[in-house]
Protein backbone atom coordinates (compact mmCIF):
# COMPACT_ATOMS: atom_id res chain seq x y z
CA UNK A 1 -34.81 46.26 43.81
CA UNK A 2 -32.41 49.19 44.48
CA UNK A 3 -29.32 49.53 41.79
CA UNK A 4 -26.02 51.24 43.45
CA UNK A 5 -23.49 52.67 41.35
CA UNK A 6 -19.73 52.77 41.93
CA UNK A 7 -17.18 54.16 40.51
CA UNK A 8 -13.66 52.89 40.02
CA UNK A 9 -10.67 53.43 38.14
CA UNK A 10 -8.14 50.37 38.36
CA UNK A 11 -9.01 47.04 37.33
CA UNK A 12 -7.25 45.75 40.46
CA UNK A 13 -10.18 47.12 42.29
CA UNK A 14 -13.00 46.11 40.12
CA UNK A 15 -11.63 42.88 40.55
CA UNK A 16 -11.18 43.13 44.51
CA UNK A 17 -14.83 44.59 44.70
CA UNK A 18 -16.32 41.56 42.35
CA UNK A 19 -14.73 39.16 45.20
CA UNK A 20 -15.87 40.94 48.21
CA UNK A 21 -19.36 41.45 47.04
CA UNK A 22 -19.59 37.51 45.48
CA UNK A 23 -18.28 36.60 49.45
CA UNK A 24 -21.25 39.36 50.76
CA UNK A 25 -23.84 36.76 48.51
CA UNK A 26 -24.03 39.10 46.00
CA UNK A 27 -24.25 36.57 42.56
CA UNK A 28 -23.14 37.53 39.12
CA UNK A 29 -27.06 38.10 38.23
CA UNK A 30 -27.03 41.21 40.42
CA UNK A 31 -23.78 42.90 39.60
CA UNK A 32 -22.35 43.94 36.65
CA UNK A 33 -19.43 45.98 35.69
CA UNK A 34 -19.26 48.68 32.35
CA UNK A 35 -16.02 49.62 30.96
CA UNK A 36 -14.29 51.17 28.24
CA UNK A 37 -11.88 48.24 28.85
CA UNK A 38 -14.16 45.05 28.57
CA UNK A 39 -11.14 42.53 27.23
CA UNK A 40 -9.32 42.93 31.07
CA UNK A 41 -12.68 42.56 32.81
CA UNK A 42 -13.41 39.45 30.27
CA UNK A 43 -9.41 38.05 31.39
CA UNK A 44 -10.18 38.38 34.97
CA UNK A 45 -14.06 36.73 35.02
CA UNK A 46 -15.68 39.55 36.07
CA UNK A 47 -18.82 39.84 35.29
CA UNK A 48 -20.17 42.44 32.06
CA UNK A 49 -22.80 44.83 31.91
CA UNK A 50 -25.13 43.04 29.11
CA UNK A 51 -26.75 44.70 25.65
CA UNK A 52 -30.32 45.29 28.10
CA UNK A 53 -28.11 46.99 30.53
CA UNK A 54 -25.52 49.12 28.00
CA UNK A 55 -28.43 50.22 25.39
CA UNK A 56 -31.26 51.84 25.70
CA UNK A 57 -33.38 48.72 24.54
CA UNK A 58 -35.82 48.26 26.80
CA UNK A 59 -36.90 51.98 27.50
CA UNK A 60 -37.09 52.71 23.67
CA UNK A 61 -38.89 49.82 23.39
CA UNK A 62 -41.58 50.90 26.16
CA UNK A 63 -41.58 54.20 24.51
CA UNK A 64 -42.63 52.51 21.20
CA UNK A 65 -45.16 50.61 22.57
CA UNK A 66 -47.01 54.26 23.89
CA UNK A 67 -46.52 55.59 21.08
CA UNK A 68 -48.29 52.95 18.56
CA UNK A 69 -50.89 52.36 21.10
CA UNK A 70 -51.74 56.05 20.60
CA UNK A 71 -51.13 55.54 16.85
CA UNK A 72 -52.96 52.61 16.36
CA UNK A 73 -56.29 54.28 18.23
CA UNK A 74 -56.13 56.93 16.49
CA UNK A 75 -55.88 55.19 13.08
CA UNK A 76 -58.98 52.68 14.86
CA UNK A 77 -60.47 55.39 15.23
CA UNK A 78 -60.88 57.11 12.03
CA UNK A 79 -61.31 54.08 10.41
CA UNK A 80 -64.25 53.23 12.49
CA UNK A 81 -66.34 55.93 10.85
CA UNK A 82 -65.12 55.24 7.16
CA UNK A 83 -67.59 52.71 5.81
CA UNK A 84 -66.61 49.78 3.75
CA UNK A 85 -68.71 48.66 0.88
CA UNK A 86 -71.30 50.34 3.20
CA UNK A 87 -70.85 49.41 7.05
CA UNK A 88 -68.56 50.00 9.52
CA UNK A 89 -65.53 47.88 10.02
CA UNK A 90 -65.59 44.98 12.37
CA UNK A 91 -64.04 45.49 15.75
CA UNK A 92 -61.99 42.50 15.00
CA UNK A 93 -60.52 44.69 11.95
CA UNK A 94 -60.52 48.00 14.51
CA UNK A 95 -58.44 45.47 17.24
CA UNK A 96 -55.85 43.90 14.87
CA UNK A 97 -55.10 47.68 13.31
CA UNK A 98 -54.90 48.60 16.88
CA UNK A 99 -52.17 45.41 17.61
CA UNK A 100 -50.68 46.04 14.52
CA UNK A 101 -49.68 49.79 15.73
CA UNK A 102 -48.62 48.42 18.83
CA UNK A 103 -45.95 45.76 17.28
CA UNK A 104 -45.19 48.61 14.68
CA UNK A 105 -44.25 50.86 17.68
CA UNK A 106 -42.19 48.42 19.67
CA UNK A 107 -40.26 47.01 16.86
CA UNK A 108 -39.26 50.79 15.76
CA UNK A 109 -38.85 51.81 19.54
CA UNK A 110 -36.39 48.98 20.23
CA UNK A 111 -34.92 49.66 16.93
CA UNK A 112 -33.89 52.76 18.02
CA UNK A 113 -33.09 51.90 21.61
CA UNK A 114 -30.39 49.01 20.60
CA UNK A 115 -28.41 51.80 18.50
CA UNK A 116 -28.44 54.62 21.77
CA UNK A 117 -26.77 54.25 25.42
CA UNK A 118 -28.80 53.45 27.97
CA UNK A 119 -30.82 56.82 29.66
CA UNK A 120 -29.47 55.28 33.45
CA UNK A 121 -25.97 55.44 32.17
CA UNK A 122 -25.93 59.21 30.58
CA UNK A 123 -24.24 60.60 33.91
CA UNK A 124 -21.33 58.11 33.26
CA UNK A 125 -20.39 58.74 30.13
CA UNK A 126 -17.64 60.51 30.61
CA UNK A 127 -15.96 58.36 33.32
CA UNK A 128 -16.49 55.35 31.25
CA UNK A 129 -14.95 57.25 28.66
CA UNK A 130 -11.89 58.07 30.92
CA UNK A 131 -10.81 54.61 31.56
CA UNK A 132 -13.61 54.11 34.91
CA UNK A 133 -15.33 51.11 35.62
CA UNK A 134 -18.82 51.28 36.46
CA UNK A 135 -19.67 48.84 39.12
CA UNK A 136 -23.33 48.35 39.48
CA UNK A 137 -24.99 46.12 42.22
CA UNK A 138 -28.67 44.91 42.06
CA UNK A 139 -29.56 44.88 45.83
CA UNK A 140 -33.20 45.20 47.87
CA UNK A 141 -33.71 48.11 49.64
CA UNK A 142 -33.14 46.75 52.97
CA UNK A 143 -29.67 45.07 51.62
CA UNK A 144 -28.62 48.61 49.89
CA UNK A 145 -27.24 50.39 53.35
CA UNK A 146 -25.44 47.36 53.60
CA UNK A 147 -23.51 47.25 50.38
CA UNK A 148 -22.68 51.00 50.93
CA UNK A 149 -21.04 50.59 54.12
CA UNK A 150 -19.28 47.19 53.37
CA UNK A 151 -17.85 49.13 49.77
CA UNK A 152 -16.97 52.07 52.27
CA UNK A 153 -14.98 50.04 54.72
CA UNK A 154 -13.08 47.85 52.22
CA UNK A 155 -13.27 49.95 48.79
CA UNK A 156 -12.64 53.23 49.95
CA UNK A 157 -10.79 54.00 46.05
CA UNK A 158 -14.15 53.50 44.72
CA UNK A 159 -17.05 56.40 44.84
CA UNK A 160 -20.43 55.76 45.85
CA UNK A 161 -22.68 57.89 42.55
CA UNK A 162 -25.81 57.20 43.29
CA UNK A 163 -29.06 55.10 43.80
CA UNK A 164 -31.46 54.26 41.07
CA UNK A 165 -34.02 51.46 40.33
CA UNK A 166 -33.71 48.32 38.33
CA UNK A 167 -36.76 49.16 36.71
CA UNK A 168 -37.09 50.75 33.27
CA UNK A 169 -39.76 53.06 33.26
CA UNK A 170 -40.90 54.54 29.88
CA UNK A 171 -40.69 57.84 31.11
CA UNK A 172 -38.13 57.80 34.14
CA UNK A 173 -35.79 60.40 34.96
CA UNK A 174 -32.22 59.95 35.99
CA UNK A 175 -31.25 61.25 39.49
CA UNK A 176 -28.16 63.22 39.13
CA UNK A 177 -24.60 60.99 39.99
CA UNK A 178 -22.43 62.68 42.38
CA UNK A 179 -18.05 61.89 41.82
């Protein structure tokens, strides 16, 4: 799945765009709106970015993961050639240290995530900031050409930024938004 990203400064047109896309058979679970302003988007039923897709969550999270598998090898590792009372550890012992860095790495990853803005949304700070209204729409890549020209033709007060993935990827970089 392809994720557009629009920009838009009046409500009005947020609004407008929400209709025209729901009538394309584009559903609330594939388009979601970020804005400084969320009490007037709330009012008119338009449909919010969520926590996943305002923090940085999921990527922080991936990150953590990464990072205590690395930690948690590492720690296997050396343990593996400390004896205890005089043998090795068991590779049950070796495989729960290793899980254990894992959950360690996540939980502190996520931690961290949840308290930072979402890497995807960087570029828009300063818009959102500004009173804009991010409109993103979830769309496959054959339906993406489609959603361009019908925003085009009837939303011509809104800019077209860019095209990015739905997917987080633990270490994804963020194509640059054009205004």
């Amino acid at each position: 799945m392809k994720r557009l990203y629009f920009l838009t400064q009046q409500i009005e047109s947020a609004d407008s765009i929400s209709n025209d896309l729901h009538d394309a058979g584009i559903t609330d679970w594939n388009f979601h709106v970020l804005s400084k302003h969320e009490k007037g988007l709330y009012k008119r039923h338009i449909h919010l970015a969520n926590l996943l897709q305002k923090t940085d969550f999921i990527h922080s999270a991936e990150r953590g993961v990464l990072k205590g598998i690395v930690g948690g090898l590492a720690t296997a590792l050396v343990l593996s050639q400390i004896p205890i009372h005089g043998s090795t550890p068991s590779f049950s012992l070796l495989l729960g240290v290793l899980v254990f860095g894992v959950i360690v790495g996540g939980w502190h990853g996520s931690l961290l995530g949840y308290q930072n803005e979402n890497y995807q949304l960087k570029p828009f700070h300063e818009k959102i900031e500004q009173g804009y209204f991010l409109i993103m729409v979830d769309v496959s890549a054959s339906q993406a050409s489609l959603v361009i020209k019908l925003m085009q033709k009837k939303h011509p007060e809104s800019t077209y930024c860019r095209k990015g993935s739905t997917l987080t990827l633990p270490f994804g970089r963020v194509s640059v938004a054009t205004f």
